[in-house]
N, C-alpha and C. Protein backbone atom coordinates (compact mmCIF):
# COMPACT_ATOMS: atom_id res chain seq x y z
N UNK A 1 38.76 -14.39 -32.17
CA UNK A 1 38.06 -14.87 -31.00
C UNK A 1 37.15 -16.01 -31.45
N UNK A 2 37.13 -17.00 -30.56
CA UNK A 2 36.76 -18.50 -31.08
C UNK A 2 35.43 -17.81 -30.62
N UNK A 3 33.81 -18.36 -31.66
CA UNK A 3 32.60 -18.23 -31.25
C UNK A 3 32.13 -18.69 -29.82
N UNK A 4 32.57 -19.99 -29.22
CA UNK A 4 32.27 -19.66 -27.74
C UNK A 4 32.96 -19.42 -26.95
N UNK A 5 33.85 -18.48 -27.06
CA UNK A 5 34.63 -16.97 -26.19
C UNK A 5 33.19 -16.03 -26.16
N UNK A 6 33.32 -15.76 -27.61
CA UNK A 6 32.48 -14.80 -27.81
C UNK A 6 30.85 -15.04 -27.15
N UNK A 7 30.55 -15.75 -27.27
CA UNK A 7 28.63 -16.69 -26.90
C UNK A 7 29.24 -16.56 -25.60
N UNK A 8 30.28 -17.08 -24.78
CA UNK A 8 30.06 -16.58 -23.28
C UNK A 8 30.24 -15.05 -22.82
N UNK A 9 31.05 -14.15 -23.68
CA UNK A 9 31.60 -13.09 -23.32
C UNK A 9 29.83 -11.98 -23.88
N UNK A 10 29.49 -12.03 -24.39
CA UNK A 10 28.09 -12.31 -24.99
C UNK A 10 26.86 -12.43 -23.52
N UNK A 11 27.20 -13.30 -23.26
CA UNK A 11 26.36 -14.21 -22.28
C UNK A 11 26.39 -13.27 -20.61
N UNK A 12 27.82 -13.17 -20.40
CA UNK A 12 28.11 -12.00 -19.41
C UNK A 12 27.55 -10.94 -19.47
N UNK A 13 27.78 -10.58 -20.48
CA UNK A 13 27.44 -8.92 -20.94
C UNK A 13 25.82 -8.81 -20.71
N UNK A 14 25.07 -9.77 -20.92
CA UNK A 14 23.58 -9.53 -21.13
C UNK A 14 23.64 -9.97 -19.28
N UNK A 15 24.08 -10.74 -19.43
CA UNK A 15 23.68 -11.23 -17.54
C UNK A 15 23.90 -9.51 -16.38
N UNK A 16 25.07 -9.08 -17.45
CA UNK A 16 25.48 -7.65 -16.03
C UNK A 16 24.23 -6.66 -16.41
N UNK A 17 24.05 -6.60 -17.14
CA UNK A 17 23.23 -5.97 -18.05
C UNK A 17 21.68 -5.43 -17.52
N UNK A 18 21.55 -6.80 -17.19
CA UNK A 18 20.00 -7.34 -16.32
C UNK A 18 19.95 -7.19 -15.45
N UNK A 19 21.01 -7.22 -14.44
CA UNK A 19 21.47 -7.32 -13.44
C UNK A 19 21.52 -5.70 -12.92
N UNK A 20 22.05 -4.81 -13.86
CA UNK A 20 22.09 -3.41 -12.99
C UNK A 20 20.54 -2.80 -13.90
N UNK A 21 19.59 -3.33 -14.76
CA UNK A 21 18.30 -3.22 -14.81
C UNK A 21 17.57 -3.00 -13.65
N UNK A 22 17.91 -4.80 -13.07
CA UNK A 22 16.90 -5.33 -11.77
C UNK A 22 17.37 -4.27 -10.42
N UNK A 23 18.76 -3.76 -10.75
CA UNK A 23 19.04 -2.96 -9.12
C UNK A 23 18.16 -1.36 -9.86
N UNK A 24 18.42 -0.94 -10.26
CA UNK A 24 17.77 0.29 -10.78
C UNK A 24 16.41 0.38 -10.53
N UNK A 25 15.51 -1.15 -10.83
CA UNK A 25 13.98 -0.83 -10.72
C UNK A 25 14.03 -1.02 -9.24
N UNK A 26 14.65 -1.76 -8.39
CA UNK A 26 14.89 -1.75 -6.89
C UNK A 26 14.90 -0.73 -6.15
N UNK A 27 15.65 0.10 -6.94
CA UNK A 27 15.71 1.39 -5.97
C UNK A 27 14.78 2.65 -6.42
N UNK A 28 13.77 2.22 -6.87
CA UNK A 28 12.95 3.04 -7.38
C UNK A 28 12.49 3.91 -5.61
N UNK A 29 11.87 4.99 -5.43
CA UNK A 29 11.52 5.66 -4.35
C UNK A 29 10.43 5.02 -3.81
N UNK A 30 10.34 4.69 -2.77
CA UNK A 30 9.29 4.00 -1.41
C UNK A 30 8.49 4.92 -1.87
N UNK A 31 7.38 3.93 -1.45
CA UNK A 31 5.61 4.98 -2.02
C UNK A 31 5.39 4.94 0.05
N UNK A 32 4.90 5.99 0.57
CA UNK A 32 4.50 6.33 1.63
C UNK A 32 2.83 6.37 1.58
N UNK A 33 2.26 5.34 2.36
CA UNK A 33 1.11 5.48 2.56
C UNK A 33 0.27 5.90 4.17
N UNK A 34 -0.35 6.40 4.34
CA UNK A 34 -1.18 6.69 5.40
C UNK A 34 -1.94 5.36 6.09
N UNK A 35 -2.24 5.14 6.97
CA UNK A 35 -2.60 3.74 7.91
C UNK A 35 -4.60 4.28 7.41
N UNK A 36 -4.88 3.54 6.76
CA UNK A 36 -6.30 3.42 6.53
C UNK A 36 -6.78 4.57 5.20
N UNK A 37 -5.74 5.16 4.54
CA UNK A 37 -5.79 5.75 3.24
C UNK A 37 -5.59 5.56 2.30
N UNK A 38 -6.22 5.74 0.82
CA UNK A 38 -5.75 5.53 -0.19
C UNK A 38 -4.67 6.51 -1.36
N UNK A 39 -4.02 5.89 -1.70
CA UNK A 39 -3.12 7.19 -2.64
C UNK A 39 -3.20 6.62 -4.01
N UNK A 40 -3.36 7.58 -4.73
CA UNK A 40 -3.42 6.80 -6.64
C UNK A 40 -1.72 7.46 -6.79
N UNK A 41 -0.97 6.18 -7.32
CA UNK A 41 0.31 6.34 -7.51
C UNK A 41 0.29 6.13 -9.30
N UNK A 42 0.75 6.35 -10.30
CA UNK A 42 0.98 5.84 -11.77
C UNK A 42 2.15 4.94 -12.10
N UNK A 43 1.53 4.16 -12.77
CA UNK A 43 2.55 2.39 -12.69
C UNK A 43 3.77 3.20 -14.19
N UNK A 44 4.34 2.25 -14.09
CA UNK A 44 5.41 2.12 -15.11
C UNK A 44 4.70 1.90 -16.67
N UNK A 45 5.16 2.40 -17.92
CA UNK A 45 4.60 1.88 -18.76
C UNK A 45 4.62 0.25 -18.93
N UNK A 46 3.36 -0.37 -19.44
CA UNK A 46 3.73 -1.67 -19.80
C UNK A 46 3.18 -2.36 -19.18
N UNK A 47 3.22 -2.18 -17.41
CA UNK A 47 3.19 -2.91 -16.24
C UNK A 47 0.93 -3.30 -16.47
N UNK A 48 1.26 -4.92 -16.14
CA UNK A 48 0.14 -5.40 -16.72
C UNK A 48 -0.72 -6.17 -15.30
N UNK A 49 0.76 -6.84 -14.49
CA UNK A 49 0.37 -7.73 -13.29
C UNK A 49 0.64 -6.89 -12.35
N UNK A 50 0.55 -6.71 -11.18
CA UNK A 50 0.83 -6.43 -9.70
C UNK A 50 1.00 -7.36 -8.91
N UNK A 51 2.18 -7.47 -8.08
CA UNK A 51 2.35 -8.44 -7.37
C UNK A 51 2.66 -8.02 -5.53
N UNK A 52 1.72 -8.35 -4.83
CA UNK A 52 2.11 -7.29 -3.49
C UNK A 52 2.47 -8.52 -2.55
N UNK A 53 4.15 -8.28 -1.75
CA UNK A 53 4.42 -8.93 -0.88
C UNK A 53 3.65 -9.36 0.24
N UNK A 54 3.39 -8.72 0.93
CA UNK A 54 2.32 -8.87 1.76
C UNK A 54 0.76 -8.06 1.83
N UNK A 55 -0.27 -8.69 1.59
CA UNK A 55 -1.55 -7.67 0.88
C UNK A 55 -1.70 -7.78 2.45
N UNK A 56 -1.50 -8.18 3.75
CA UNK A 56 -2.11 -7.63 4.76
C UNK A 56 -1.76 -6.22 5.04
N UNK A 57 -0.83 -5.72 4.55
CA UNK A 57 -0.05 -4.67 4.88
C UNK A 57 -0.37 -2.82 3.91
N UNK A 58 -0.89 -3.71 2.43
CA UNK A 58 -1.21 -2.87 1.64
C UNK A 58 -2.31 -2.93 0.73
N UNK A 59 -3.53 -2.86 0.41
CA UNK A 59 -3.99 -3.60 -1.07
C UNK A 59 -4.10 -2.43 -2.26
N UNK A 60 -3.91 -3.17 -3.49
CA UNK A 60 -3.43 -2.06 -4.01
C UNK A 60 -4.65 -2.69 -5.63
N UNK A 61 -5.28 -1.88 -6.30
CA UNK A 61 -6.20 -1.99 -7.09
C UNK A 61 -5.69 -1.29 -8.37
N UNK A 62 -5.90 -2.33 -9.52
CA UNK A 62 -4.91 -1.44 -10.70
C UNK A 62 -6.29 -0.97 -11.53
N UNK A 63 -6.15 0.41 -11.90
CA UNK A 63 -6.86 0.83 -13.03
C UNK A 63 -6.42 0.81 -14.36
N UNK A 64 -6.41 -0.07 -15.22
CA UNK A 64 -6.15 -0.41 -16.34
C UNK A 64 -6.36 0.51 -17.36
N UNK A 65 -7.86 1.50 -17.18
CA UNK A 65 -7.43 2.43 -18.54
C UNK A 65 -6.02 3.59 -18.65
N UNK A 66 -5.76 3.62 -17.35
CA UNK A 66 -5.13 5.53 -17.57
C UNK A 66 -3.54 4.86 -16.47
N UNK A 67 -3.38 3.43 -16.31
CA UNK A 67 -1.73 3.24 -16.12
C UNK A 67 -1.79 3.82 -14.75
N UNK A 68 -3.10 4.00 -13.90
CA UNK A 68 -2.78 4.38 -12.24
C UNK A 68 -3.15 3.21 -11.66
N UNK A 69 -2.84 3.21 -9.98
CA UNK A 69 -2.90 2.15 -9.23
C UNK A 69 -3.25 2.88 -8.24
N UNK A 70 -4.09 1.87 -7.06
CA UNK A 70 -4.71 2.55 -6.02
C UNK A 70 -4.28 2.02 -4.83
N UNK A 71 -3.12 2.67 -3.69
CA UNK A 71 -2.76 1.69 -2.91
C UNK A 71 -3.28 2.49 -1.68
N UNK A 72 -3.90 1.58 -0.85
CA UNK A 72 -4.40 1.55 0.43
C UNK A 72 -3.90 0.87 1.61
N UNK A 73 -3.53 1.66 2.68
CA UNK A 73 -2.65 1.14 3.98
C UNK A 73 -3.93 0.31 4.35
N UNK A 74 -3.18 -1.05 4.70
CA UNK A 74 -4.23 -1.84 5.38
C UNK A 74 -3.38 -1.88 6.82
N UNK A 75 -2.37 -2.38 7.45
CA UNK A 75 -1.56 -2.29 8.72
C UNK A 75 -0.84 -1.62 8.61
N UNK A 76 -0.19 -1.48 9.82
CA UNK A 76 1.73 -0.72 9.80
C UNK A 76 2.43 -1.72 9.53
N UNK A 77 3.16 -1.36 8.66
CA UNK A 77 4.52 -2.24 8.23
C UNK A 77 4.87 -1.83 7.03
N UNK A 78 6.22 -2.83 6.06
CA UNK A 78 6.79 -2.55 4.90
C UNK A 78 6.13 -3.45 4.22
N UNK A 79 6.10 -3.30 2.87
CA UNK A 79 5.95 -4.55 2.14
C UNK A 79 6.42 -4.18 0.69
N UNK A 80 7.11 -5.10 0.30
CA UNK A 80 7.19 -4.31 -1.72
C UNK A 80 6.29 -4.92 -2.69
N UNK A 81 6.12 -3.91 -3.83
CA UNK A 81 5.40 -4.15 -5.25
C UNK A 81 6.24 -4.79 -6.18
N UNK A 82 5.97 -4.90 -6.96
CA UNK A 82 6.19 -5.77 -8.22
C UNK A 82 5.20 -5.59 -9.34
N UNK A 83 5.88 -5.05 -10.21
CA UNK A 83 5.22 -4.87 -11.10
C UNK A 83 5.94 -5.60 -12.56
N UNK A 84 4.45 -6.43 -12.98
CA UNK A 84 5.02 -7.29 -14.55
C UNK A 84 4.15 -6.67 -15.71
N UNK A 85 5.18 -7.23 -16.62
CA UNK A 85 4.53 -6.94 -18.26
C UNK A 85 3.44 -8.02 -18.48
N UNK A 86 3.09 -7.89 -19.70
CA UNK A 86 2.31 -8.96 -20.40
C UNK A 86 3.05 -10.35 -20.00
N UNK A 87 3.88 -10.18 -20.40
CA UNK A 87 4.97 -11.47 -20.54
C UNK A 87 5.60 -12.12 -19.34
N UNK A 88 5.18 -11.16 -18.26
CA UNK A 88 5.82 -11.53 -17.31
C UNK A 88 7.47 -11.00 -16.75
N UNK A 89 7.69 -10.36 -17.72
CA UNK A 89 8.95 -9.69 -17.55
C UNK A 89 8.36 -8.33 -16.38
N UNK A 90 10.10 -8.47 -15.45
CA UNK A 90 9.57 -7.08 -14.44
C UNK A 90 9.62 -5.73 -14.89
N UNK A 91 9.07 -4.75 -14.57
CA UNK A 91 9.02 -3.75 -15.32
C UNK A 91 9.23 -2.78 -14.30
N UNK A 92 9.16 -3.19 -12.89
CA UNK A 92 8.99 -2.25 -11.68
C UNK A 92 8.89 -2.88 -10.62
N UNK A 93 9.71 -2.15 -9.54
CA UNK A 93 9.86 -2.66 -8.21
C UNK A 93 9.93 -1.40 -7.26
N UNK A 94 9.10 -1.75 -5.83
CA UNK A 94 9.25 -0.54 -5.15
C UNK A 94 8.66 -0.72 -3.45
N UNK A 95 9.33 -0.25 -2.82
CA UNK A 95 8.61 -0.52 -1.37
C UNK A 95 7.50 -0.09 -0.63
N UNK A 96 6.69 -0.44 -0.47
CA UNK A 96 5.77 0.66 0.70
C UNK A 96 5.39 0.53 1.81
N UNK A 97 5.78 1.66 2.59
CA UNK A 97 5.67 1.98 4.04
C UNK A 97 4.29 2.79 4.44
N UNK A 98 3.43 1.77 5.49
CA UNK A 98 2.10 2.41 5.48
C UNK A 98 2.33 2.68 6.74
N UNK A 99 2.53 3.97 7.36
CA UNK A 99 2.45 5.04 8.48
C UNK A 99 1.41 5.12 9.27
N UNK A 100 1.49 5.48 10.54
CA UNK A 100 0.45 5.63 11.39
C UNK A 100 0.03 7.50 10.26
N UNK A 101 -1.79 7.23 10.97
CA UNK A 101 -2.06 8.94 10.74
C UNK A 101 -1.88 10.14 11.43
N UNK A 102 -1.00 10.97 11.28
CA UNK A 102 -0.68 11.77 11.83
C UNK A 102 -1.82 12.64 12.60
N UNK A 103 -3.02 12.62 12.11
CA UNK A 103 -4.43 13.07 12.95
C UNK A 103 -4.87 12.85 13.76
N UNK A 104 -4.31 11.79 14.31
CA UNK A 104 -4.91 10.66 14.93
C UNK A 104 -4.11 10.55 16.77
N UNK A 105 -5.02 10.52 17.57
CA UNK A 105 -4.72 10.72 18.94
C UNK A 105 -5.00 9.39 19.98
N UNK A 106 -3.93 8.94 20.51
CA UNK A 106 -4.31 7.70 21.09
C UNK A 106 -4.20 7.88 22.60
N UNK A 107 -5.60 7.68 23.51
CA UNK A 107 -5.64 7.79 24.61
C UNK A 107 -5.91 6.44 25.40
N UNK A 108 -4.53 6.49 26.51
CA UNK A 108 -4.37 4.98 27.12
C UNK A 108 -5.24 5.62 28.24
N UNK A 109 -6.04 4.53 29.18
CA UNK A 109 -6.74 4.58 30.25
C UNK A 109 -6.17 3.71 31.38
N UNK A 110 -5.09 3.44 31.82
CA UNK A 110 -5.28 2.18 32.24
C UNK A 110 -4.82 1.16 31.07
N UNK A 111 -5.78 -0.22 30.94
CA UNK A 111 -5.22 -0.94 29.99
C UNK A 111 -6.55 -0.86 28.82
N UNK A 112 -6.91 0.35 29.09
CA UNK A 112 -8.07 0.84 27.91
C UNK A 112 -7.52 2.04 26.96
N UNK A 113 -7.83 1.27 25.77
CA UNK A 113 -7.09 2.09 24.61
C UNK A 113 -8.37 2.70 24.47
N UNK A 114 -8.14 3.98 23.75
CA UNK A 114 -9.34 5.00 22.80
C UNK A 114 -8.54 5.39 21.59
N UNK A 115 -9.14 5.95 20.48
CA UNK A 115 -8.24 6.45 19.71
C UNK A 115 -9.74 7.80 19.27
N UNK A 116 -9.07 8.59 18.76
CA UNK A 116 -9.35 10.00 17.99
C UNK A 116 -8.99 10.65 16.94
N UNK A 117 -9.61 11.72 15.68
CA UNK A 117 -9.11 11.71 14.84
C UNK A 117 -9.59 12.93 15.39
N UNK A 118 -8.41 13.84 15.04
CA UNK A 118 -8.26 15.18 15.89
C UNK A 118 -7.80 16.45 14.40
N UNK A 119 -8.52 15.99 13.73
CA UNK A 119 -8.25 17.09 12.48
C UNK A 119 -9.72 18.24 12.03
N UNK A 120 -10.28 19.58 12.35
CA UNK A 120 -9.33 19.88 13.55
C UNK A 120 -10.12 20.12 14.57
N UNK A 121 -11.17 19.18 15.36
CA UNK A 121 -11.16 18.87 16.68
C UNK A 121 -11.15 17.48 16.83
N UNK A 122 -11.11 17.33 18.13
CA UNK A 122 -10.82 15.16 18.12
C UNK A 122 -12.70 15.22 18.51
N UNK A 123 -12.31 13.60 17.38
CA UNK A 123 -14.04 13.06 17.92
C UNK A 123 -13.53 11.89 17.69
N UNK A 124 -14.07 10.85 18.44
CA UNK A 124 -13.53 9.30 18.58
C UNK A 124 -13.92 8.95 17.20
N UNK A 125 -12.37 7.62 17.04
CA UNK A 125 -12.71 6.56 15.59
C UNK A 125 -12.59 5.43 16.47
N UNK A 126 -12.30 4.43 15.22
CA UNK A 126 -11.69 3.40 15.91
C UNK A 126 -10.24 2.63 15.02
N UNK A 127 -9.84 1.77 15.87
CA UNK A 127 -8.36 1.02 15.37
C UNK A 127 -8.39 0.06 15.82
N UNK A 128 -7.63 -1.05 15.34
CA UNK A 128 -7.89 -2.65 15.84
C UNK A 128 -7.29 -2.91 17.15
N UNK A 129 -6.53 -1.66 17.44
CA UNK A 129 -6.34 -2.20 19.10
C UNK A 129 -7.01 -1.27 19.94
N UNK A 130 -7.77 -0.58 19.73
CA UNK A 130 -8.68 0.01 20.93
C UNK A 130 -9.05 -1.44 21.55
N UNK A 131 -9.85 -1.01 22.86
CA UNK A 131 -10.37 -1.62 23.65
C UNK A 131 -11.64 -1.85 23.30
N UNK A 132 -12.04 -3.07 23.15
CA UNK A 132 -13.46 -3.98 22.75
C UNK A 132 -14.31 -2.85 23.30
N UNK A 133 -14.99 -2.82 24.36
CA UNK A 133 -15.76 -1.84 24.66
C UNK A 133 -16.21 -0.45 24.28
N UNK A 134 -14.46 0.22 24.19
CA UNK A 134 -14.97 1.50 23.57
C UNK A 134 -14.88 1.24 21.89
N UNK A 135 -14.48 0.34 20.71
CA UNK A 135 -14.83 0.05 19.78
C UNK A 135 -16.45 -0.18 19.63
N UNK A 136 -17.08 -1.23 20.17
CA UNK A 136 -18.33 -1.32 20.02
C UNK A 136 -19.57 -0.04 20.54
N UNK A 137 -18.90 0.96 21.20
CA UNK A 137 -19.26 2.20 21.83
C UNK A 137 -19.77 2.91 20.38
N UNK A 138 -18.35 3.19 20.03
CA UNK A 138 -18.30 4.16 19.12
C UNK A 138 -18.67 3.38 17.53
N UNK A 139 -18.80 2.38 17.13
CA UNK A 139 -19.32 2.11 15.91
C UNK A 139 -20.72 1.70 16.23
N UNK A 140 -21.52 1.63 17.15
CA UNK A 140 -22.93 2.05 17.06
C UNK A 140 -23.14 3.29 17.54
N UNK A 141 -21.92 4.40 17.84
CA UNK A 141 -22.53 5.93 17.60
C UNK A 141 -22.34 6.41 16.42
N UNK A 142 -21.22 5.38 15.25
CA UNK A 142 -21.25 5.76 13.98
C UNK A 142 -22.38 5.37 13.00
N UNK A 143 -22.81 3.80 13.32
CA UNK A 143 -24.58 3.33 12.65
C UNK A 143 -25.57 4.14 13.13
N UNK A 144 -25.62 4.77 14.15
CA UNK A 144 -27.08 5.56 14.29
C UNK A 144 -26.78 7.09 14.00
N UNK A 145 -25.43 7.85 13.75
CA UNK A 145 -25.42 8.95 13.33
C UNK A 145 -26.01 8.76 11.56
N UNK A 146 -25.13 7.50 10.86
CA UNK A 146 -25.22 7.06 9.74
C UNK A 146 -26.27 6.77 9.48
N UNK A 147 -27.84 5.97 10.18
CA UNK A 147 -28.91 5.75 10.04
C UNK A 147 -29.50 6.88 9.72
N UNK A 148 -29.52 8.31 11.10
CA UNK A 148 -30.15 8.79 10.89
C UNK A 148 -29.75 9.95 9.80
N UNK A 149 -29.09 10.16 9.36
CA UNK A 149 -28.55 10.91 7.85
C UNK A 149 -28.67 10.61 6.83
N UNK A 150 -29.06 9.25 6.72
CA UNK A 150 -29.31 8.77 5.40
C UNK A 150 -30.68 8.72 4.98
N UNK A 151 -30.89 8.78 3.45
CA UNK A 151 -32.66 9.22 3.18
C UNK A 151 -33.61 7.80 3.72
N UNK A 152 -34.27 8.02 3.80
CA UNK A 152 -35.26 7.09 3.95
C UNK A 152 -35.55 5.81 2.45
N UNK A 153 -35.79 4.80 2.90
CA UNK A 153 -35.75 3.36 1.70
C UNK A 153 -36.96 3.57 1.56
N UNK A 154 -37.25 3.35 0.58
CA UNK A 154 -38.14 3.32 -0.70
C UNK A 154 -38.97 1.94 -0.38
C-alpha cells in the first residue's frame, strides 16, 4: 500500500472516529430543569469552558473545585450545553429543558393573570406574565413581609 493510500485511509479512520465521538457526547441525557430553580448537575472530567446556547433560557455557574455546575431555569424553552477542555476540545454535549413548576397554579380573571405556589397551600408569587397590577400587589406584600422579618440595621 502506497503511503498516501495509507495517510488517506488513516485520515478516514480518525475522521469516523470523531465523528461517532461527537454523536455519543450528543446524545448524552437532557438535564431537566424546573422554571425558576436551580439543580447542581457534575460536568465531565476535564470540562474547563461552558458554553450555553441560549443563557436566556438557562444560566448555568461552574464550580471549579469539585467538577459540579449549577444550572438554573431562567424561561421555558430548550437550549444545549457545551462543554470544553483546556484546549478547547469538546468534552460534552447535552440539552436542557426548563419546565414549568409543577406547584405552581395559574389563575386567569378575565384578561388578568395571577399565579400561586400551592405547595402545600397556595399563597400568591409572581411570573413575568401575571398581570402588572397583581405583580406589583404582591411584591410589595413580599418587601414588607421581608422588611418586617428581618433584624433591625445597625
Amino acid at each position: 500500500m502506497s503511503s498516501r493510500r495509507l495517510l488517506r485511509w488513516l485520515g478516514l479512520l480518525a475522521f469516523a472516529v470523531i465523528g461517532l465521538q461527537t454523536r455519543a457526547l450528543a446524545n448524552d441525557k437532557a438535564i431537566l430543569v424546573d422554571l425558576d430553580r436551580a439543580r447542581v448537575v457534575r460536568m465531565p472530567e476535564g470540562a474547563q469552558t461552558l458554553v450555553v446556547g441560549n443563557p436566556m433560557v438557562a444560566d448555568i455557574t461552574m464550580l471549579k473545585s469539585n467538577q459540579l455546575m449549577v444550572i438554573t431555569g431562567k424561561s421555558f424553552g430548550t437550549t444545549n450545553l457545551i462543554l470544553l477542555d483546556q484546549t478547547g476540545n469538546q468534552v460534552g454535549e447535552t440539552t436542557i429543558h426548563v419546565l414549568p413548576n409543577k406547584d405552581n397554579l395559574v389563575v386567569q380573571r378575565g384578561l388578568r393573570r395571577e399565579s400561586y405556589s400551592c405547595y402545600p397551600d397556595c399563597t400568591p408569587t409572581i411570573d413575568l406574565a401575571d398581570d402588572k397590577e397583581y405583580l406589583a400587589q404582591t411584591i410589595e406584600t413580599m418587601r414588607s413581609h421581608e422588611s418586617s422579618s428581618s433584624p433591625p440595621k445597625r
